[in-house]
PDB file of N, CA and C in Angstrom:
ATOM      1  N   UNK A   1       0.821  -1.191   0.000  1.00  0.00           N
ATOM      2  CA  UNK A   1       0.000   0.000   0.000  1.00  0.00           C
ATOM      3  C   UNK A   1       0.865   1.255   0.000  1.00  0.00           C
ATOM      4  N   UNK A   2       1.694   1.073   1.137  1.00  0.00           N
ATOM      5  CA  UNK A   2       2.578   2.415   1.105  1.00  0.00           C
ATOM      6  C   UNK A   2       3.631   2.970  -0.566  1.00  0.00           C
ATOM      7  N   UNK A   3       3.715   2.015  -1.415  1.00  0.00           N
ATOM      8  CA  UNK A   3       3.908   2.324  -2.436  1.00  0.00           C
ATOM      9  C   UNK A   3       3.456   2.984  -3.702  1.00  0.00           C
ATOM     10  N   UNK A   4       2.072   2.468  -3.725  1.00  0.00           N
ATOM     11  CA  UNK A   4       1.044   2.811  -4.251  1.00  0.00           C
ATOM     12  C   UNK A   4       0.580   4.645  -3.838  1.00  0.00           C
ATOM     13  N   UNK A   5       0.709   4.598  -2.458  1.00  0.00           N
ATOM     14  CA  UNK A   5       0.145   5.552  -1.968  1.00  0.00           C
ATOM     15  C   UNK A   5       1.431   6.673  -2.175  1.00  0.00           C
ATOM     16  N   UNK A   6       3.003   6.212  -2.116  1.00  0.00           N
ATOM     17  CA  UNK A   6       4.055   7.127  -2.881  1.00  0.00           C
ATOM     18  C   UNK A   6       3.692   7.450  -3.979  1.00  0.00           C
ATOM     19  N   UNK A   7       3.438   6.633  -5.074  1.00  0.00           N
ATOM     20  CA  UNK A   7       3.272   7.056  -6.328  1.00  0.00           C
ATOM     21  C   UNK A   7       2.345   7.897  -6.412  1.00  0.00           C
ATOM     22  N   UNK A   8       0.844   7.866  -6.173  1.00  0.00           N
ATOM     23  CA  UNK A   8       0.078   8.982  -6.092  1.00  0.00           C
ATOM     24  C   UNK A   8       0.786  10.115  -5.311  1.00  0.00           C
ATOM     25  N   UNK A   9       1.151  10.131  -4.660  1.00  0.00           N
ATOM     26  CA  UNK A   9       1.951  11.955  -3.785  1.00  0.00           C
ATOM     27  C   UNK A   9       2.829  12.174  -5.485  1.00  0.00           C
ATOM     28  N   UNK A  10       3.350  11.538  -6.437  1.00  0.00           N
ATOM     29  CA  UNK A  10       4.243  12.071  -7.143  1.00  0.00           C
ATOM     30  C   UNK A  10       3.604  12.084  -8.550  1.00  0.00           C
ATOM     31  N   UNK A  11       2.218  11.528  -8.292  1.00  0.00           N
ATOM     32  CA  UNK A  11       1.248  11.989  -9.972  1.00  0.00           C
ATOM     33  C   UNK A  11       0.851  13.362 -10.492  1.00  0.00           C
ATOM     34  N   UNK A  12       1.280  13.209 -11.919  1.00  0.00           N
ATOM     35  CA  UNK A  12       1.166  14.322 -12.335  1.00  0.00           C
ATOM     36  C   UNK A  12      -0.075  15.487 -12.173  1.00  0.00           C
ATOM     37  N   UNK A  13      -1.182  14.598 -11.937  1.00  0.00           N
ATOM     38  CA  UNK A  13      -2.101  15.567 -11.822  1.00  0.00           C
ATOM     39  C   UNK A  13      -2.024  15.910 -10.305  1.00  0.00           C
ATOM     40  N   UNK A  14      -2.413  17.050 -10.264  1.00  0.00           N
ATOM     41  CA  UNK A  14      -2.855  17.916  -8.883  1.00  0.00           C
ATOM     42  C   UNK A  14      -3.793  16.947  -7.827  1.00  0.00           C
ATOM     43  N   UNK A  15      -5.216  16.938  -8.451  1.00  0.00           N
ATOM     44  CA  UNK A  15      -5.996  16.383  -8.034  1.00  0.00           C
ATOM     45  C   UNK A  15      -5.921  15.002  -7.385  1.00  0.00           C
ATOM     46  N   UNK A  16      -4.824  14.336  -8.057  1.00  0.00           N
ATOM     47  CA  UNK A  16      -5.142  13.008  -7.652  1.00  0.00           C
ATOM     48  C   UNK A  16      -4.128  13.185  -6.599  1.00  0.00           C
ATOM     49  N   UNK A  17      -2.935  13.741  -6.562  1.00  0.00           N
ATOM     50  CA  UNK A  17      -1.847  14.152  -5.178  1.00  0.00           C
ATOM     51  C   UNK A  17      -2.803  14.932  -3.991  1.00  0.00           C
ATOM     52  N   UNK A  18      -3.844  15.716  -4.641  1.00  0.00           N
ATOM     53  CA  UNK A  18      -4.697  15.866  -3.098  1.00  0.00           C
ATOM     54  C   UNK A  18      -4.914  15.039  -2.154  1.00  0.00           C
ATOM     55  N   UNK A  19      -5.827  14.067  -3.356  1.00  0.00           N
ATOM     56  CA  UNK A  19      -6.881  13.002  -3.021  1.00  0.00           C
ATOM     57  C   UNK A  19      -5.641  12.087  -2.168  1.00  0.00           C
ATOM     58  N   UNK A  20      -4.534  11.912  -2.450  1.00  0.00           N
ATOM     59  CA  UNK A  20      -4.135  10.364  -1.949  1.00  0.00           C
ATOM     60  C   UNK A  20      -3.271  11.402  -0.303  1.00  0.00           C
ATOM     61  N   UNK A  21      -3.310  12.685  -0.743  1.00  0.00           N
ATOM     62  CA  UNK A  21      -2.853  13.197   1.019  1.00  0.00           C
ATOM     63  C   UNK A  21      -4.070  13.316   1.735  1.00  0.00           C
ATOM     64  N   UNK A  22      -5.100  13.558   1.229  1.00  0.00           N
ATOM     65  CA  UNK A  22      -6.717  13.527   2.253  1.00  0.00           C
ATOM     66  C   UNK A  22      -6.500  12.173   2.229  1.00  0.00           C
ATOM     67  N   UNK A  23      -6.714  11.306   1.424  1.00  0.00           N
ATOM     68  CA  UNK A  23      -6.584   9.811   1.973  1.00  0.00           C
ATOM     69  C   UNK A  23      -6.082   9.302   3.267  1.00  0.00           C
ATOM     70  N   UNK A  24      -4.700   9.452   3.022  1.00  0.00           N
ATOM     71  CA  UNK A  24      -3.790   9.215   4.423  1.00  0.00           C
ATOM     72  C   UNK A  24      -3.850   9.735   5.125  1.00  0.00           C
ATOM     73  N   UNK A  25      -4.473  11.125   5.497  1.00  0.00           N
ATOM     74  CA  UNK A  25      -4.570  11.969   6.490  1.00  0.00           C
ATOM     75  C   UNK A  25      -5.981  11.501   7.492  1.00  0.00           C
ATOM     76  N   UNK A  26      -7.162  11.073   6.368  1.00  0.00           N
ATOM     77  CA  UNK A  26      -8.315  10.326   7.145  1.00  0.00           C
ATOM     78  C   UNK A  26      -7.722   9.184   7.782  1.00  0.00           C
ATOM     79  N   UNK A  27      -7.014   8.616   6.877  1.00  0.00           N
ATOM     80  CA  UNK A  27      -6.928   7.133   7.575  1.00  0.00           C
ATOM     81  C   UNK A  27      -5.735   7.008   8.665  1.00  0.00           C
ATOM     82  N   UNK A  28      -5.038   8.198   9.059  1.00  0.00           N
ATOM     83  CA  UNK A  28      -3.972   8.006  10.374  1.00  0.00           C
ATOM     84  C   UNK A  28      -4.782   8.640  11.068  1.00  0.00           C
ATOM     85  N   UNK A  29      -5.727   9.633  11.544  1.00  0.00           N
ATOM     86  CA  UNK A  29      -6.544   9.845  11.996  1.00  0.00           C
ATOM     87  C   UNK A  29      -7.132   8.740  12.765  1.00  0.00           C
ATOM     88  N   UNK A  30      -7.448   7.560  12.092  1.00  0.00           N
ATOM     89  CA  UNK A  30      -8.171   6.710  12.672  1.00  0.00           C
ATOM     90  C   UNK A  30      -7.449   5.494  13.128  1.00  0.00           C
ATOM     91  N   UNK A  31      -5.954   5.498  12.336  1.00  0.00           N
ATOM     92  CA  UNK A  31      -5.140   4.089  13.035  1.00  0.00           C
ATOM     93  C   UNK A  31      -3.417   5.178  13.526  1.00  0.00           C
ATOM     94  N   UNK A  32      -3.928   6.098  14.201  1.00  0.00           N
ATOM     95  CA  UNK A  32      -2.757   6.943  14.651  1.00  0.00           C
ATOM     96  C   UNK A  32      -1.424   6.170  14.488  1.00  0.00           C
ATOM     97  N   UNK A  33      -1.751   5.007  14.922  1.00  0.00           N
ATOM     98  CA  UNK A  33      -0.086   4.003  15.563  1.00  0.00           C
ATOM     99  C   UNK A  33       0.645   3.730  13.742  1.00  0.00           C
ATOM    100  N   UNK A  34       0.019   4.553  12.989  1.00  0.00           N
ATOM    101  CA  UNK A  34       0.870   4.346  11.286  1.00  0.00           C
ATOM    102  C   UNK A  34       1.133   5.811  10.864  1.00  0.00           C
ATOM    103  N   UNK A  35       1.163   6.705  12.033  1.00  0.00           N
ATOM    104  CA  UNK A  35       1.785   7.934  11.463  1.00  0.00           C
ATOM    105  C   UNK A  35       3.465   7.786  11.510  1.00  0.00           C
ATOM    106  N   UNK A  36       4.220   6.960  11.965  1.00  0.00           N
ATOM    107  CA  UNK A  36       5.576   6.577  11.995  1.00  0.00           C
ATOM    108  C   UNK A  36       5.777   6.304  10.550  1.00  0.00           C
ATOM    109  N   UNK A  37       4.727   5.464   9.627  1.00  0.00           N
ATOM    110  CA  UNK A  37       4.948   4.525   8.670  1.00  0.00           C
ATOM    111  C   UNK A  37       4.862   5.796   7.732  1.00  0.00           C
ATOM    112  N   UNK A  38       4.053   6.957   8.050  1.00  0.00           N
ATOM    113  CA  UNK A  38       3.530   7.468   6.872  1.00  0.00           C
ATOM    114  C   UNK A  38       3.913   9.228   6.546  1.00  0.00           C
ATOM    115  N   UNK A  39       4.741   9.143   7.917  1.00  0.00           N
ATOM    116  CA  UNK A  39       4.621  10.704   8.394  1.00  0.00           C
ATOM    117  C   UNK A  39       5.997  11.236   7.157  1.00  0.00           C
ATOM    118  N   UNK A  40       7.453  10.681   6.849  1.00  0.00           N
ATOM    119  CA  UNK A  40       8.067  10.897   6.065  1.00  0.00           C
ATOM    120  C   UNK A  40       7.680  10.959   4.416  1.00  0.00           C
ATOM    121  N   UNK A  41       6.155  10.364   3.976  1.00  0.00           N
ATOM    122  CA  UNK A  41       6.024  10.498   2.816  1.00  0.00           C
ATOM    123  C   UNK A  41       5.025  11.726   2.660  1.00  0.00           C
ATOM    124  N   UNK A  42       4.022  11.963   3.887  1.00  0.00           N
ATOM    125  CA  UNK A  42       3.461  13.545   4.343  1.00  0.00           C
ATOM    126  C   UNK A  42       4.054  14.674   3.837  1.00  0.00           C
ATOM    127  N   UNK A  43       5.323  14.618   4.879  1.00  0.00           N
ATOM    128  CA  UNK A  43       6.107  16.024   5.252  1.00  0.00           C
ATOM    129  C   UNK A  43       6.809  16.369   4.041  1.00  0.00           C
ATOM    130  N   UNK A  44       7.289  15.126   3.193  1.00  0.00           N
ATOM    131  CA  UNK A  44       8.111  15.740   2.024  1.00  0.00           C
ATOM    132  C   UNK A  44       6.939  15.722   0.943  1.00  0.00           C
ATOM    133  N   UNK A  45       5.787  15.481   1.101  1.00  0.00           N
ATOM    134  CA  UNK A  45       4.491  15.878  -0.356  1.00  0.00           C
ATOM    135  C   UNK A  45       3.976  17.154   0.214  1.00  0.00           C
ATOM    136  N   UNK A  46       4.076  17.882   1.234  1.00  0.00           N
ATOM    137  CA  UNK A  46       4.117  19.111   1.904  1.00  0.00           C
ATOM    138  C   UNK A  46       4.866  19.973   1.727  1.00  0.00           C
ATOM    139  N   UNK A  47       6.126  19.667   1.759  1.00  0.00           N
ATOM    140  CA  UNK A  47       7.363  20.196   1.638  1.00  0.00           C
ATOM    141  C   UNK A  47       7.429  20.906   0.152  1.00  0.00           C
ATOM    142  N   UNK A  48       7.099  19.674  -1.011  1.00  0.00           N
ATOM    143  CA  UNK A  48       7.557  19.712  -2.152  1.00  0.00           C
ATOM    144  C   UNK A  48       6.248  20.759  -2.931  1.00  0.00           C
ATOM    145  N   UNK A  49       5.143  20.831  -2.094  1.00  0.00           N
ATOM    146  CA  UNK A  49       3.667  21.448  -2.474  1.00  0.00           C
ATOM    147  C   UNK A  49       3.706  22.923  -2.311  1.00  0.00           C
ATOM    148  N   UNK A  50       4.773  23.329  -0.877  1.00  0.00           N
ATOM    149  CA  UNK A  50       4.419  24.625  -0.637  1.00  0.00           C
ATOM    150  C   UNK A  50       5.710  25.285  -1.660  1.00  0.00           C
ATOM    151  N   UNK A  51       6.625  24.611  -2.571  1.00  0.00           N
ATOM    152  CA  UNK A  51       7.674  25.045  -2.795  1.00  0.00           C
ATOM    153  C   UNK A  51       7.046  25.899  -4.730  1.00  0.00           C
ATOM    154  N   UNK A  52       5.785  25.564  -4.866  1.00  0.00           N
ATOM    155  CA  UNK A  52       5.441  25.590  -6.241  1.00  0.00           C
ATOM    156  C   UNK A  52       4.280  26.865  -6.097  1.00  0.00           C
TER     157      UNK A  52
END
């Protein structure tokens, strides 16, 4: 999953890099104990978002 869910943070369209950070953002919300797993692919699709 976590691969899948890299590749969307790095798709070309906008929309679908929203969709897969609201994704992960609902779903650590609800299984907190996978923000370790998920928090480095977050911060740098954040990182790389506010830079554009």
């Amino acid at each position: 999953m976590e691969r899948g869910v890299h590749g969307r943070f790095l798709d070309p369209s906008t929309s679908v890099r929203e969709a897969a950070v609201e994704l992960v953002g609902k779903f650590i919300l609800v299984r907190p104990e996978l923000i370790p797993q998920y928090y480095h692919m977050l911060s740098e699709r954040i990182l790389v978002g506010t830079c554009h």
